[in-house]
C-alpha atoms as a PDB file:
ATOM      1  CA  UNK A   1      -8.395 -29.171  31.131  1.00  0.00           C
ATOM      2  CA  UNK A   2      -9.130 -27.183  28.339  1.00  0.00           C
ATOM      3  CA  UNK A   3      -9.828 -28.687  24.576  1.00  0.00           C
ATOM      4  CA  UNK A   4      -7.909 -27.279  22.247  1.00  0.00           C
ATOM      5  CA  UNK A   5     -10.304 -27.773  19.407  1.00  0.00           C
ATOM      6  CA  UNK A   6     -13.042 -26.757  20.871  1.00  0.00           C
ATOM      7  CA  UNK A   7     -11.510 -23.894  21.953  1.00  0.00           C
ATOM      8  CA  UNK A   8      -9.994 -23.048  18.867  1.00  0.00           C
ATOM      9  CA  UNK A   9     -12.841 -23.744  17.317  1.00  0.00           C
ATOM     10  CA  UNK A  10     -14.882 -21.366  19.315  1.00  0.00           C
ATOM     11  CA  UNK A  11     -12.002 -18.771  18.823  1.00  0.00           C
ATOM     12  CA  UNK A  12     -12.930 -19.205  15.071  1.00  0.00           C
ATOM     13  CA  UNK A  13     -16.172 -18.767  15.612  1.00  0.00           C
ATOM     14  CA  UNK A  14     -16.288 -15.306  17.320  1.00  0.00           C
ATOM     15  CA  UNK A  15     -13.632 -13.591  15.049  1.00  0.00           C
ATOM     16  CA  UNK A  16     -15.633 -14.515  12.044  1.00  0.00           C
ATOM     17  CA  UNK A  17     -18.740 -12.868  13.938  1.00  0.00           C
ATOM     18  CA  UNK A  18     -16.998  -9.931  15.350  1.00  0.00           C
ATOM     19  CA  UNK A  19     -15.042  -8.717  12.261  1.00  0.00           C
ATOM     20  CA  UNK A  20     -18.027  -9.861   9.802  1.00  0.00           C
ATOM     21  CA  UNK A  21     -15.837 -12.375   8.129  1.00  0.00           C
ATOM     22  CA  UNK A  22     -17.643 -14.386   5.590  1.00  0.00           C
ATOM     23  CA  UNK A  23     -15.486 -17.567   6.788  1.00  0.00           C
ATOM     24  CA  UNK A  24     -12.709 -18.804   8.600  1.00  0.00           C
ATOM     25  CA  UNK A  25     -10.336 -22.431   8.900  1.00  0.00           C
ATOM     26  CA  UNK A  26      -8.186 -23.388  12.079  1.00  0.00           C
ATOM     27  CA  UNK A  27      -5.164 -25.087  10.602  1.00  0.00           C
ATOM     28  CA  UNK A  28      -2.730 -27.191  12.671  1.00  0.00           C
ATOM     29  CA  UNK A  29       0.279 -29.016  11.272  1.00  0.00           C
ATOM     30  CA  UNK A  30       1.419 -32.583  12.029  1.00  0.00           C
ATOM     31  CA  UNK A  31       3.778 -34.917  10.293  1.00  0.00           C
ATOM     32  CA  UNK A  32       4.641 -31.810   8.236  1.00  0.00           C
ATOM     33  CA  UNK A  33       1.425 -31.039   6.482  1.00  0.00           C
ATOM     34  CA  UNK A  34      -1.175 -28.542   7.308  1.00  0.00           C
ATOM     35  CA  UNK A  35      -4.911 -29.948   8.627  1.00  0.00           C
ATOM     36  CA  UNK A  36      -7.907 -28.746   8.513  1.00  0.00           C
ATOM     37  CA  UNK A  37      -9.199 -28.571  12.856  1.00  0.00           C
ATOM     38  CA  UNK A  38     -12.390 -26.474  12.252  1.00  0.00           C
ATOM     39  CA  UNK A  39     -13.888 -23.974   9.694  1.00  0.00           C
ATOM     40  CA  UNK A  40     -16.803 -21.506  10.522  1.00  0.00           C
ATOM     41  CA  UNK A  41     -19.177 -20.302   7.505  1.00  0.00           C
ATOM     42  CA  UNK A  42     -18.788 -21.351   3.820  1.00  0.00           C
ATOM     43  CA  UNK A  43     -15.013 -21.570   3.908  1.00  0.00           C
ATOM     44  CA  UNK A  44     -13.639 -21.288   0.085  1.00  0.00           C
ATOM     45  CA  UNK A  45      -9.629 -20.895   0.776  1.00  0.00           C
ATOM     46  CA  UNK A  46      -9.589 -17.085   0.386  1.00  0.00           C
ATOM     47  CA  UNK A  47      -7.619 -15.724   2.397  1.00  0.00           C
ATOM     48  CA  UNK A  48      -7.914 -12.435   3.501  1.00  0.00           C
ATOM     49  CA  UNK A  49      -6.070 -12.529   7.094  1.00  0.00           C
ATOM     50  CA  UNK A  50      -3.721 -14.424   8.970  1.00  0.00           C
ATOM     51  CA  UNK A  51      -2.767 -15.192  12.324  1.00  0.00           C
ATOM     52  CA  UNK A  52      -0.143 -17.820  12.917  1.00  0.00           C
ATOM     53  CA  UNK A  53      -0.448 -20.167  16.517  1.00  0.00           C
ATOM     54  CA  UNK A  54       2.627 -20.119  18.143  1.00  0.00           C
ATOM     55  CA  UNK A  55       4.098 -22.005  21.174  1.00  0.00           C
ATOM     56  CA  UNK A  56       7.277 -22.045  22.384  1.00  0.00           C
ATOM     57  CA  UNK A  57       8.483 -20.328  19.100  1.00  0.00           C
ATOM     58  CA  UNK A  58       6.749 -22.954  17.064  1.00  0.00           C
ATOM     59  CA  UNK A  59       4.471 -22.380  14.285  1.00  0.00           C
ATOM     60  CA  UNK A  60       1.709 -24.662  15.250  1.00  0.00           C
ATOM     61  CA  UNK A  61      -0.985 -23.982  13.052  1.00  0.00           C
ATOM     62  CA  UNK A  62      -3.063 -20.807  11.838  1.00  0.00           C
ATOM     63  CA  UNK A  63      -6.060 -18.798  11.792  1.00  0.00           C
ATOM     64  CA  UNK A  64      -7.131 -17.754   8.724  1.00  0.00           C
ATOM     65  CA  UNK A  65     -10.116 -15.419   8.082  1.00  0.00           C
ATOM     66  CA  UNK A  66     -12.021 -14.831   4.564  1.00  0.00           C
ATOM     67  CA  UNK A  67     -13.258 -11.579   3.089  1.00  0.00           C
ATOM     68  CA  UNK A  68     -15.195  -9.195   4.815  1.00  0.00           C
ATOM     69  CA  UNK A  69     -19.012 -10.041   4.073  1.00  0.00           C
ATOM     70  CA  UNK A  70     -19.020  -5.852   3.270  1.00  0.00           C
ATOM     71  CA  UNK A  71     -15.787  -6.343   1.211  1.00  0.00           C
ATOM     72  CA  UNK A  72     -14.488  -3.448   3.457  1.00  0.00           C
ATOM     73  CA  UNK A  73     -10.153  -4.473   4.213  1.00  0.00           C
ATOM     74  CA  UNK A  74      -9.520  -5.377   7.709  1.00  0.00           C
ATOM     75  CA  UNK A  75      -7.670  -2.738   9.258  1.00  0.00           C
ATOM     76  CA  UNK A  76      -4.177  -2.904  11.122  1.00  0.00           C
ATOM     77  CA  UNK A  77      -5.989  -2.425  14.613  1.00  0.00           C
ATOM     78  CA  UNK A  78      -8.303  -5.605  13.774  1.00  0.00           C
ATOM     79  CA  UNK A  79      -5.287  -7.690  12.801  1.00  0.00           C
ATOM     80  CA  UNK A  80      -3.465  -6.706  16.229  1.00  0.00           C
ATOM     81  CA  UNK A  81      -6.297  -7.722  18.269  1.00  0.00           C
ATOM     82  CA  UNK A  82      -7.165 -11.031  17.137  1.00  0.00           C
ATOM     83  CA  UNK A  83      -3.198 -11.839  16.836  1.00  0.00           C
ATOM     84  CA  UNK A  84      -3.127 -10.376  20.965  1.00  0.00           C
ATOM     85  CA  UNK A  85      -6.512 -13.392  21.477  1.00  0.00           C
ATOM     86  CA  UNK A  86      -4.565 -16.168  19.503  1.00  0.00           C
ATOM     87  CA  UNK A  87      -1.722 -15.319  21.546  1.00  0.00           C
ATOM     88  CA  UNK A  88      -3.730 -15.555  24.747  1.00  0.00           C
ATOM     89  CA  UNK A  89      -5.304 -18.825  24.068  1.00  0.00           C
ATOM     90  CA  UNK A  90      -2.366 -20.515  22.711  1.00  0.00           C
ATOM     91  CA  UNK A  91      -0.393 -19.539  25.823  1.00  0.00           C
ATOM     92  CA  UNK A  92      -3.809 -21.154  27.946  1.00  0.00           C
ATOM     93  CA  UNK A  93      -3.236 -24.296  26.073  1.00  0.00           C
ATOM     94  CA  UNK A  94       0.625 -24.465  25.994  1.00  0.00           C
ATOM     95  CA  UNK A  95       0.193 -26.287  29.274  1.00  0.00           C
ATOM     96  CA  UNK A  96      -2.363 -28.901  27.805  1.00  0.00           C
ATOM     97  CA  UNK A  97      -0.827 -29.092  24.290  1.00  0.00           C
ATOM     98  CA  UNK A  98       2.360 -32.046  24.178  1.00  0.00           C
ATOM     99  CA  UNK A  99       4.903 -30.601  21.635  1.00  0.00           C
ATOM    100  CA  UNK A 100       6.350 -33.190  19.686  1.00  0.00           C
ATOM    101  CA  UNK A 101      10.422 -32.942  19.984  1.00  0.00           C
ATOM    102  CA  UNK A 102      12.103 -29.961  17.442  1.00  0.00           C
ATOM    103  CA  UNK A 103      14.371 -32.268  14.664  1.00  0.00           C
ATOM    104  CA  UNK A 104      18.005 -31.364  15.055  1.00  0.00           C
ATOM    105  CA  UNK A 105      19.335 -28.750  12.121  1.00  0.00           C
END
């Protein structure tokens, strides 16, 4: 069974490494507000890119990376591949993750 922090967590980890991101948070929301699951590096709130976790067509939580330690922009390409990784591990953990019920319009 796979942890879903931990492996977010690691997930974090390796995208702040691999695109030289001076931080990153893992945000997941329940009871309607946005938490705080794991952050790598000095995490400030600056955003710089985004990534949403989805199941099922559910927002779930997000990825969010700093500024570049160069300052360089991330480029289209490096957005595309970490959304295609968060999309792989989020499917991975669909089957361990228990969805609370969607609230009727």
């Amino acid at each position: 069974m796979i942890d879903p922090r931990l492996a977010l967590g690691r997930l974090l980890e390796v995208a702040v490494a691999a695109l030289g991101a001076s931080s990153g948070v893992v945000t997941w929301f329940k009871g309607g507000e946005e938490h705080t699951v794991a952050t790598h590096g000095n995490w400030t709130g600056e955003s710089s890119l985004t990534t949403p976790l989805v199941i099922q067509d559910r927002l779930l939580g997000r990825i969010i990376l700093g500024p570049r330690t160069n300052g360089a922009a991330y480029a289209p390409l490096e957005f595309s591949n970490l959304s295609a990784a968060v999309a792989a591990l989020t499917r991975a953990l669909a089957a361990t993750i228990e969805l609370p019920p969607e609230r009727a319009p």
